[in-house]
PDB file of N, CA and C in Angstrom:
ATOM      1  N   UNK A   1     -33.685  -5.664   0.357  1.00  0.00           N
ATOM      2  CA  UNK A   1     -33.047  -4.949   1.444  1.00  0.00           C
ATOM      3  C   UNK A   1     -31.525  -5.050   1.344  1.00  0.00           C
ATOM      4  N   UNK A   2     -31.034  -6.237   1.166  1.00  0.00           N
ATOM      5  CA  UNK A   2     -29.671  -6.643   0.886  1.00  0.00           C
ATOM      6  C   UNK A   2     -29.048  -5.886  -0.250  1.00  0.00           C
ATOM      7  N   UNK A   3     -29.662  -5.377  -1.546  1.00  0.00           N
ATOM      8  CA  UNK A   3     -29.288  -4.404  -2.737  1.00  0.00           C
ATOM      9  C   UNK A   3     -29.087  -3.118  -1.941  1.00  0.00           C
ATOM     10  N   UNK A   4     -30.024  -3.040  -1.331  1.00  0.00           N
ATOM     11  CA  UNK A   4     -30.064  -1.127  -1.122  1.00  0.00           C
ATOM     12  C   UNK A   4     -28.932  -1.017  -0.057  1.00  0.00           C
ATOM     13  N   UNK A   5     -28.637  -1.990   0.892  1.00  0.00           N
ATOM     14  CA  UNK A   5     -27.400  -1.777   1.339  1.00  0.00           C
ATOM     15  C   UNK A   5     -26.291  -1.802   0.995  1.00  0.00           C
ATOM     16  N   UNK A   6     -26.028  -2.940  -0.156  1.00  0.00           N
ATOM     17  CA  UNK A   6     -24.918  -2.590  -0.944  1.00  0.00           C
ATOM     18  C   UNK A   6     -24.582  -1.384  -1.605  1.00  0.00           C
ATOM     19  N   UNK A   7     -25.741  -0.790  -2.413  1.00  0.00           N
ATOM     20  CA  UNK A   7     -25.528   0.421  -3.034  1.00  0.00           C
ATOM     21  C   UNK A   7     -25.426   1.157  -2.013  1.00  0.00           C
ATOM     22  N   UNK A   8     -25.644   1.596  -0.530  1.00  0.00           N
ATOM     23  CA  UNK A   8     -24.998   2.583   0.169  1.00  0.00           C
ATOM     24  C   UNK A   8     -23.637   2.285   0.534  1.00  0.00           C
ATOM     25  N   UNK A   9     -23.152   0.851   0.691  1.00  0.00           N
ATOM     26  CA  UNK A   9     -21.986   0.889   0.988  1.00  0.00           C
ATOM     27  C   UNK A   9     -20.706   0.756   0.001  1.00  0.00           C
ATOM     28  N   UNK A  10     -21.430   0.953  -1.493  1.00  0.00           N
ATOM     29  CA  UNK A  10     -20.610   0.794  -2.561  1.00  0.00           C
ATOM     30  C   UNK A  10     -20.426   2.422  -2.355  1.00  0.00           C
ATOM     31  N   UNK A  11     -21.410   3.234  -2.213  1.00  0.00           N
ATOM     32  CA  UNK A  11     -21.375   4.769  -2.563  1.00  0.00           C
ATOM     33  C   UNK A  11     -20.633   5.356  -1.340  1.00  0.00           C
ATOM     34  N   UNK A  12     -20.559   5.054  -0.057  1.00  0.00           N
ATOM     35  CA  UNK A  12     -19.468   5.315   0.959  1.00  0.00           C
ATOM     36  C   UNK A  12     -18.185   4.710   0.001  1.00  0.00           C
ATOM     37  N   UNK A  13     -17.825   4.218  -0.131  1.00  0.00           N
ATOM     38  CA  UNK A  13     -16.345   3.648  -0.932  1.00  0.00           C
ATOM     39  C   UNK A  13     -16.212   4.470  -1.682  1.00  0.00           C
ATOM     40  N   UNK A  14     -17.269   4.975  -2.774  1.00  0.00           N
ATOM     41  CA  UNK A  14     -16.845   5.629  -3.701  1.00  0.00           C
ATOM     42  C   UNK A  14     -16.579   7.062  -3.708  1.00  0.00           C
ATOM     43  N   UNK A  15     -17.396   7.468  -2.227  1.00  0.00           N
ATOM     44  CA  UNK A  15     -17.249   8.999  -1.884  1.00  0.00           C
ATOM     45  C   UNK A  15     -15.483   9.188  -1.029  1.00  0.00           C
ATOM     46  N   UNK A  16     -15.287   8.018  -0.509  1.00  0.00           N
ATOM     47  CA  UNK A  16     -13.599   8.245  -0.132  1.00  0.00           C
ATOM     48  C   UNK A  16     -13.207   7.861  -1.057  1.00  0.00           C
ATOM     49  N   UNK A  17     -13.293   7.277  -1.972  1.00  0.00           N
ATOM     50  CA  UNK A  17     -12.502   7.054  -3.007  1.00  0.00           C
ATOM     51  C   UNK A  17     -11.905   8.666  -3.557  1.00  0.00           C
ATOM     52  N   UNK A  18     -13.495   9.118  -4.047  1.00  0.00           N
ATOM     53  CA  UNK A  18     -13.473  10.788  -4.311  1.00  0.00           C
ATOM     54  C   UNK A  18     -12.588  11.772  -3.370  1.00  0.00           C
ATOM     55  N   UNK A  19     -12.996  11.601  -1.795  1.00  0.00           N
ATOM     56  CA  UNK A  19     -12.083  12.324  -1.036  1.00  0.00           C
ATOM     57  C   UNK A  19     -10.549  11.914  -0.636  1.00  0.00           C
ATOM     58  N   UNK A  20      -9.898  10.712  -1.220  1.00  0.00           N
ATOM     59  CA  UNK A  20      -8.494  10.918  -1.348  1.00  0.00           C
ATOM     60  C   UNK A  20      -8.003  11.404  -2.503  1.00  0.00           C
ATOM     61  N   UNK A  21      -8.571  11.316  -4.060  1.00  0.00           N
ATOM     62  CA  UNK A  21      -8.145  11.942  -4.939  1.00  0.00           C
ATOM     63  C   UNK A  21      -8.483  13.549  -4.459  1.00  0.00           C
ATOM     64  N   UNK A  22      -9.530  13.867  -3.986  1.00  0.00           N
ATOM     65  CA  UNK A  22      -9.601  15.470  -4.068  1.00  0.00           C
ATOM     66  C   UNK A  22      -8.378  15.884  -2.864  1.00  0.00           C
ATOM     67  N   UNK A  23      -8.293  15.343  -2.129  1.00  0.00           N
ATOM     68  CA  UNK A  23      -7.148  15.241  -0.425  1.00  0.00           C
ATOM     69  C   UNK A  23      -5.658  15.486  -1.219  1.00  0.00           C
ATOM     70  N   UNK A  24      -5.643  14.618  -2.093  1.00  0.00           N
ATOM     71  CA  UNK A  24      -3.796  14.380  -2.660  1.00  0.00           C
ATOM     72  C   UNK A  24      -3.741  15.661  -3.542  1.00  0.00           C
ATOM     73  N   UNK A  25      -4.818  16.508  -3.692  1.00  0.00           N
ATOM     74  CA  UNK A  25      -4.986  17.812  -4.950  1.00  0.00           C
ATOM     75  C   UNK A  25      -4.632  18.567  -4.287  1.00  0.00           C
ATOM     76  N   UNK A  26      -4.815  18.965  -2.520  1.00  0.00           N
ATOM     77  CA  UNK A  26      -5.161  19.649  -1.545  1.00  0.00           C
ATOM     78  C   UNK A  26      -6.626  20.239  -1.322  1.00  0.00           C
ATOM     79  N   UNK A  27      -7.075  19.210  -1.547  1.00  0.00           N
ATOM     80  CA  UNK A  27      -8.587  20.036  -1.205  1.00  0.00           C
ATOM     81  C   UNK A  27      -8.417  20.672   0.539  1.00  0.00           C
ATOM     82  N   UNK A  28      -9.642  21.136   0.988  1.00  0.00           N
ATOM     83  CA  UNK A  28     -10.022  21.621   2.179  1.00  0.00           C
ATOM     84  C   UNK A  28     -10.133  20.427   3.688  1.00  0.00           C
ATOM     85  N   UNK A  29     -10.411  21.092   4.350  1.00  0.00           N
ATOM     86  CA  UNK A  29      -9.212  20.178   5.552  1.00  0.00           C
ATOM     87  C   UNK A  29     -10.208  18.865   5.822  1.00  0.00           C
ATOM     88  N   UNK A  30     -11.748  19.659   5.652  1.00  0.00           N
ATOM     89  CA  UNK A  30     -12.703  18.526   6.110  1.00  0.00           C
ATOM     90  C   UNK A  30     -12.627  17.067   4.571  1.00  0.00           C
ATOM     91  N   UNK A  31     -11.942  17.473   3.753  1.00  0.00           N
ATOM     92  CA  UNK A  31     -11.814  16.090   2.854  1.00  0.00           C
ATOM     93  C   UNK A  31     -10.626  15.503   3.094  1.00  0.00           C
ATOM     94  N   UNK A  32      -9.396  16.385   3.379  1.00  0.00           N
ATOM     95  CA  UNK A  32      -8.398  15.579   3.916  1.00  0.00           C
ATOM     96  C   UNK A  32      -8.711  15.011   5.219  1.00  0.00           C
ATOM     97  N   UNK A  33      -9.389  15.427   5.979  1.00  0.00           N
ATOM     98  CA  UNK A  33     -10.068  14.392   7.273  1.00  0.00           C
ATOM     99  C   UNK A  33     -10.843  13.370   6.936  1.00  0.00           C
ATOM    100  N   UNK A  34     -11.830  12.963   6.040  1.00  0.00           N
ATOM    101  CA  UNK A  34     -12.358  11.879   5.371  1.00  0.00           C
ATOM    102  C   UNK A  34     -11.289  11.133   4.816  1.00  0.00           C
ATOM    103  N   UNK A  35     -10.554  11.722   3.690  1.00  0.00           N
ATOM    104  CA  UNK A  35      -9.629  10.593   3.042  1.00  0.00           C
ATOM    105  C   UNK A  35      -8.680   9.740   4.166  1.00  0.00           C
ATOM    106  N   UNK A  36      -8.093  10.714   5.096  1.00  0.00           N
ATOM    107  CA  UNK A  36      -7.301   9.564   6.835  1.00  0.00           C
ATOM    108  C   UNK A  36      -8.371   9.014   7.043  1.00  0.00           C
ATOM    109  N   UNK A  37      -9.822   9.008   7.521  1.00  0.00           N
ATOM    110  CA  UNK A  37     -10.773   7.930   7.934  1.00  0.00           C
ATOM    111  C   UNK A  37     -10.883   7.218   6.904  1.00  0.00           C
ATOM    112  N   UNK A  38     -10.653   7.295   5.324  1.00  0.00           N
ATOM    113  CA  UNK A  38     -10.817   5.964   4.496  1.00  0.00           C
ATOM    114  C   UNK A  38      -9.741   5.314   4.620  1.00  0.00           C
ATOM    115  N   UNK A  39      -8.493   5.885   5.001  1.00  0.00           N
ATOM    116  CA  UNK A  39      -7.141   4.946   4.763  1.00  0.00           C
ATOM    117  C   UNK A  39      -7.174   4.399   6.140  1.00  0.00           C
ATOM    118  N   UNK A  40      -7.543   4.738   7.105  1.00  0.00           N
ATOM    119  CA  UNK A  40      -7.861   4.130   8.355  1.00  0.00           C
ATOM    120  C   UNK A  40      -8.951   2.669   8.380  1.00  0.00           C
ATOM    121  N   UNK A  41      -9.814   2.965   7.908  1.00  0.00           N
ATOM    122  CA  UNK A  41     -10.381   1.823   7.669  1.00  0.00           C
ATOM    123  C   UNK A  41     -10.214   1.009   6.485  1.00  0.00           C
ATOM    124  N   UNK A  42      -9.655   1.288   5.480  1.00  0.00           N
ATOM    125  CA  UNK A  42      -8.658   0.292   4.566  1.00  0.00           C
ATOM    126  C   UNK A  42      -7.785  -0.090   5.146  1.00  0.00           C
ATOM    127  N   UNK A  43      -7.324   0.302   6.155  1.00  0.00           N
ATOM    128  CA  UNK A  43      -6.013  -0.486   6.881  1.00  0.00           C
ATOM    129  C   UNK A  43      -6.799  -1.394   7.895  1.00  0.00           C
ATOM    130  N   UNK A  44      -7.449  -1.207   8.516  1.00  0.00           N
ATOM    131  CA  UNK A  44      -8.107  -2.047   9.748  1.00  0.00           C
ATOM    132  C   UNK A  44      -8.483  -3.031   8.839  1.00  0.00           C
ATOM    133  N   UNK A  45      -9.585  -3.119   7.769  1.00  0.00           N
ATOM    134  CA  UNK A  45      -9.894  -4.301   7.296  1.00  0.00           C
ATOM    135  C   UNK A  45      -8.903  -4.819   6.480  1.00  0.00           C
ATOM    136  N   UNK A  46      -7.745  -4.643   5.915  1.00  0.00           N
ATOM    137  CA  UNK A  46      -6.549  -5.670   5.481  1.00  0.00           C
ATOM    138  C   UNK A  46      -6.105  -6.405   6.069  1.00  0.00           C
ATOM    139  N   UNK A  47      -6.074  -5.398   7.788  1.00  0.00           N
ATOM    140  CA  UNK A  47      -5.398  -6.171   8.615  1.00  0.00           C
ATOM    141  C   UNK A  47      -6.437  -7.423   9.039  1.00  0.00           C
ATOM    142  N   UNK A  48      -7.560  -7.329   9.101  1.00  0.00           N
ATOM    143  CA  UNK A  48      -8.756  -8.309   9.377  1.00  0.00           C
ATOM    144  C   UNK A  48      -8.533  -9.215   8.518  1.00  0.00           C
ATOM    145  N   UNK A  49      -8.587  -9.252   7.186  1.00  0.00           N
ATOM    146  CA  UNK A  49      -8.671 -10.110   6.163  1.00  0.00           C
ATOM    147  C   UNK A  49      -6.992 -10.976   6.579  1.00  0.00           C
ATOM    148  N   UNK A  50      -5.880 -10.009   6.563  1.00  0.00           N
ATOM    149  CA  UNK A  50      -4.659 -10.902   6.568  1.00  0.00           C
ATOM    150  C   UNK A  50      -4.880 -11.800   7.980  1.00  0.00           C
ATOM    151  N   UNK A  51      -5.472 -11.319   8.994  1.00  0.00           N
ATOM    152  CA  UNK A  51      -5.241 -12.131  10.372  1.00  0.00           C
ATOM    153  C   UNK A  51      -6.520 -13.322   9.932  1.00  0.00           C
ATOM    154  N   UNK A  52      -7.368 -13.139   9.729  1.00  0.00           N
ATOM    155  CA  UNK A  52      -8.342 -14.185   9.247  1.00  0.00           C
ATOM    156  C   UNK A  52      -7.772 -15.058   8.152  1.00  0.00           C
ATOM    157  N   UNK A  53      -7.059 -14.465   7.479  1.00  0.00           N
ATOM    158  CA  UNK A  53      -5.955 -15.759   6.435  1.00  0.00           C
ATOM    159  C   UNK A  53      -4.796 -16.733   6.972  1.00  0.00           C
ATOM    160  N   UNK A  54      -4.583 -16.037   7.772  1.00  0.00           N
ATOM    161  CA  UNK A  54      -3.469 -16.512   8.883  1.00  0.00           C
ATOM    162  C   UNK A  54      -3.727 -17.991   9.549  1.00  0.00           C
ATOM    163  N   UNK A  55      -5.606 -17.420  10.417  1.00  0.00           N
ATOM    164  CA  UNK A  55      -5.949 -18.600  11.083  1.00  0.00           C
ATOM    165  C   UNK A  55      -6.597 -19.558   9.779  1.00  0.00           C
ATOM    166  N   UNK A  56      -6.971 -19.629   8.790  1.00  0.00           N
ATOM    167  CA  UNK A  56      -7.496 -20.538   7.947  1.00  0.00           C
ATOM    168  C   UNK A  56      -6.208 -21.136   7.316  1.00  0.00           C
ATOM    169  N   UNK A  57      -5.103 -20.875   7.451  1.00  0.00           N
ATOM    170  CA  UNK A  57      -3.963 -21.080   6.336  1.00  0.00           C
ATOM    171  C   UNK A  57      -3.845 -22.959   6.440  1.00  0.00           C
ATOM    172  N   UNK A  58      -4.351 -23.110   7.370  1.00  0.00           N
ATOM    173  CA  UNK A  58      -3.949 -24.753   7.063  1.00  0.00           C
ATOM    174  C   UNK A  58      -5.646 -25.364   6.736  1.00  0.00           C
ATOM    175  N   UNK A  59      -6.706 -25.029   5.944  1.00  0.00           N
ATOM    176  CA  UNK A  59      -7.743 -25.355   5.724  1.00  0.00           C
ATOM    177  C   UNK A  59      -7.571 -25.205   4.130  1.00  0.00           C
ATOM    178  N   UNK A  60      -6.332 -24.899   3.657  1.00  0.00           N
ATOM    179  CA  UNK A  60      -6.028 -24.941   1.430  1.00  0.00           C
ATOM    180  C   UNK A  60      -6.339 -23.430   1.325  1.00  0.00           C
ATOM    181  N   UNK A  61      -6.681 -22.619   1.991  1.00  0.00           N
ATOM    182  CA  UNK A  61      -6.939 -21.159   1.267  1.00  0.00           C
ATOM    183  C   UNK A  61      -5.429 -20.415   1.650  1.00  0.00           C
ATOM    184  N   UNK A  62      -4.587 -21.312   0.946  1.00  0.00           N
ATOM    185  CA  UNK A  62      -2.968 -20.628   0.608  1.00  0.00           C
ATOM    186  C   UNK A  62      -3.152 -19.283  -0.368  1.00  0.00           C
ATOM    187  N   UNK A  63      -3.813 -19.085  -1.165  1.00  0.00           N
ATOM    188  CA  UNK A  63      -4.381 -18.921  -2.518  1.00  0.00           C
ATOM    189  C   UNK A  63      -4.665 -17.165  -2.419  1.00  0.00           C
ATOM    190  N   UNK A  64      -5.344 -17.067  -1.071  1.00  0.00           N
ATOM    191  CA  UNK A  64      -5.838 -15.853  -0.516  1.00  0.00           C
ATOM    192  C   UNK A  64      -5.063 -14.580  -0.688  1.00  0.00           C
ATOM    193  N   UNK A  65      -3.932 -14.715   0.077  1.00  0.00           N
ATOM    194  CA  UNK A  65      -3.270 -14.218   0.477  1.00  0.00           C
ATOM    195  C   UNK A  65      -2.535 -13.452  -0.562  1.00  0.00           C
ATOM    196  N   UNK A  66      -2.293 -13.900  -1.813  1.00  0.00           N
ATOM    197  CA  UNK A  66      -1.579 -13.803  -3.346  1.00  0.00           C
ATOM    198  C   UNK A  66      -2.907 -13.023  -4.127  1.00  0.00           C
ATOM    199  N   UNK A  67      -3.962 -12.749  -3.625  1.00  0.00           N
ATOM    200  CA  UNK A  67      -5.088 -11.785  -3.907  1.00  0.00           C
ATOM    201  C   UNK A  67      -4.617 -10.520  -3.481  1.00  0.00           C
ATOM    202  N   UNK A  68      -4.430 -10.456  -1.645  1.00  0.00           N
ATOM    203  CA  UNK A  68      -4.650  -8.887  -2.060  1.00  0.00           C
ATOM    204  C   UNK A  68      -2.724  -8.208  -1.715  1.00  0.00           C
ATOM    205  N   UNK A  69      -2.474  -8.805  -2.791  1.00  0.00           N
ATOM    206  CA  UNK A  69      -0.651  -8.213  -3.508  1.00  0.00           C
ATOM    207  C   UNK A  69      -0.330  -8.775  -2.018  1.00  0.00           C
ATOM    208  N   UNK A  70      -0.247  -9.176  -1.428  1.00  0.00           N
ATOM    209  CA  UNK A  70       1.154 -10.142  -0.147  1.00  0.00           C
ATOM    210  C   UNK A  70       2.022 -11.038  -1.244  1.00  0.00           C
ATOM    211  N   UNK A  71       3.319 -10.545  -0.546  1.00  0.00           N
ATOM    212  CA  UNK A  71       4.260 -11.532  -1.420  1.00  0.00           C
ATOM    213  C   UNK A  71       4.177 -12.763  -0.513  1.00  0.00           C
ATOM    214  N   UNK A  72       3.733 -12.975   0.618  1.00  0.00           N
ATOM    215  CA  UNK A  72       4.027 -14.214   1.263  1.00  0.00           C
ATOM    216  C   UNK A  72       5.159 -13.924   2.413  1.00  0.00           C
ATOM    217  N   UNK A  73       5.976 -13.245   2.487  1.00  0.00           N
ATOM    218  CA  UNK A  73       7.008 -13.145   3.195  1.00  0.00           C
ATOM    219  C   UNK A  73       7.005 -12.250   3.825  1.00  0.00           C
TER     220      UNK A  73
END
């Protein structure tokens, strides 16, 4: 059960993946409306991951943060 959900939620990723490259070409309005809902929720969960790094920062996972490109500052 745990596979088959991954593969749907690998294939949502990969279909915005598809609709910001087709969006930045000018595709049609309903893919440039998908590609803002993928960059919308790529932004919400960075921001999740950085605020969840934030509160662990004094538990040694300094380390994190230098993953997803933060200079630290």
């Amino acid at each position: 059960m745990m596979l088959v959900l991954l593969y749907i939620v690998m294939a949502v990723l990969a279909a915005g993946l598809v609709a910001m490259v087709w969006a930045s070409r000018g595709g049609p309005r309903w893919v440039q409306g998908v590609a803002k809902a993928t960059m919308v929720v790529s932004e919400l969960a960075t921001a999740a991951v950085r605020k969840s790094g934030r509160s662990n920062s004094n538990s040694g996972n300094s380390g994190d943060a230098g993953a997803l490109g933060d200079s630290g500052s």
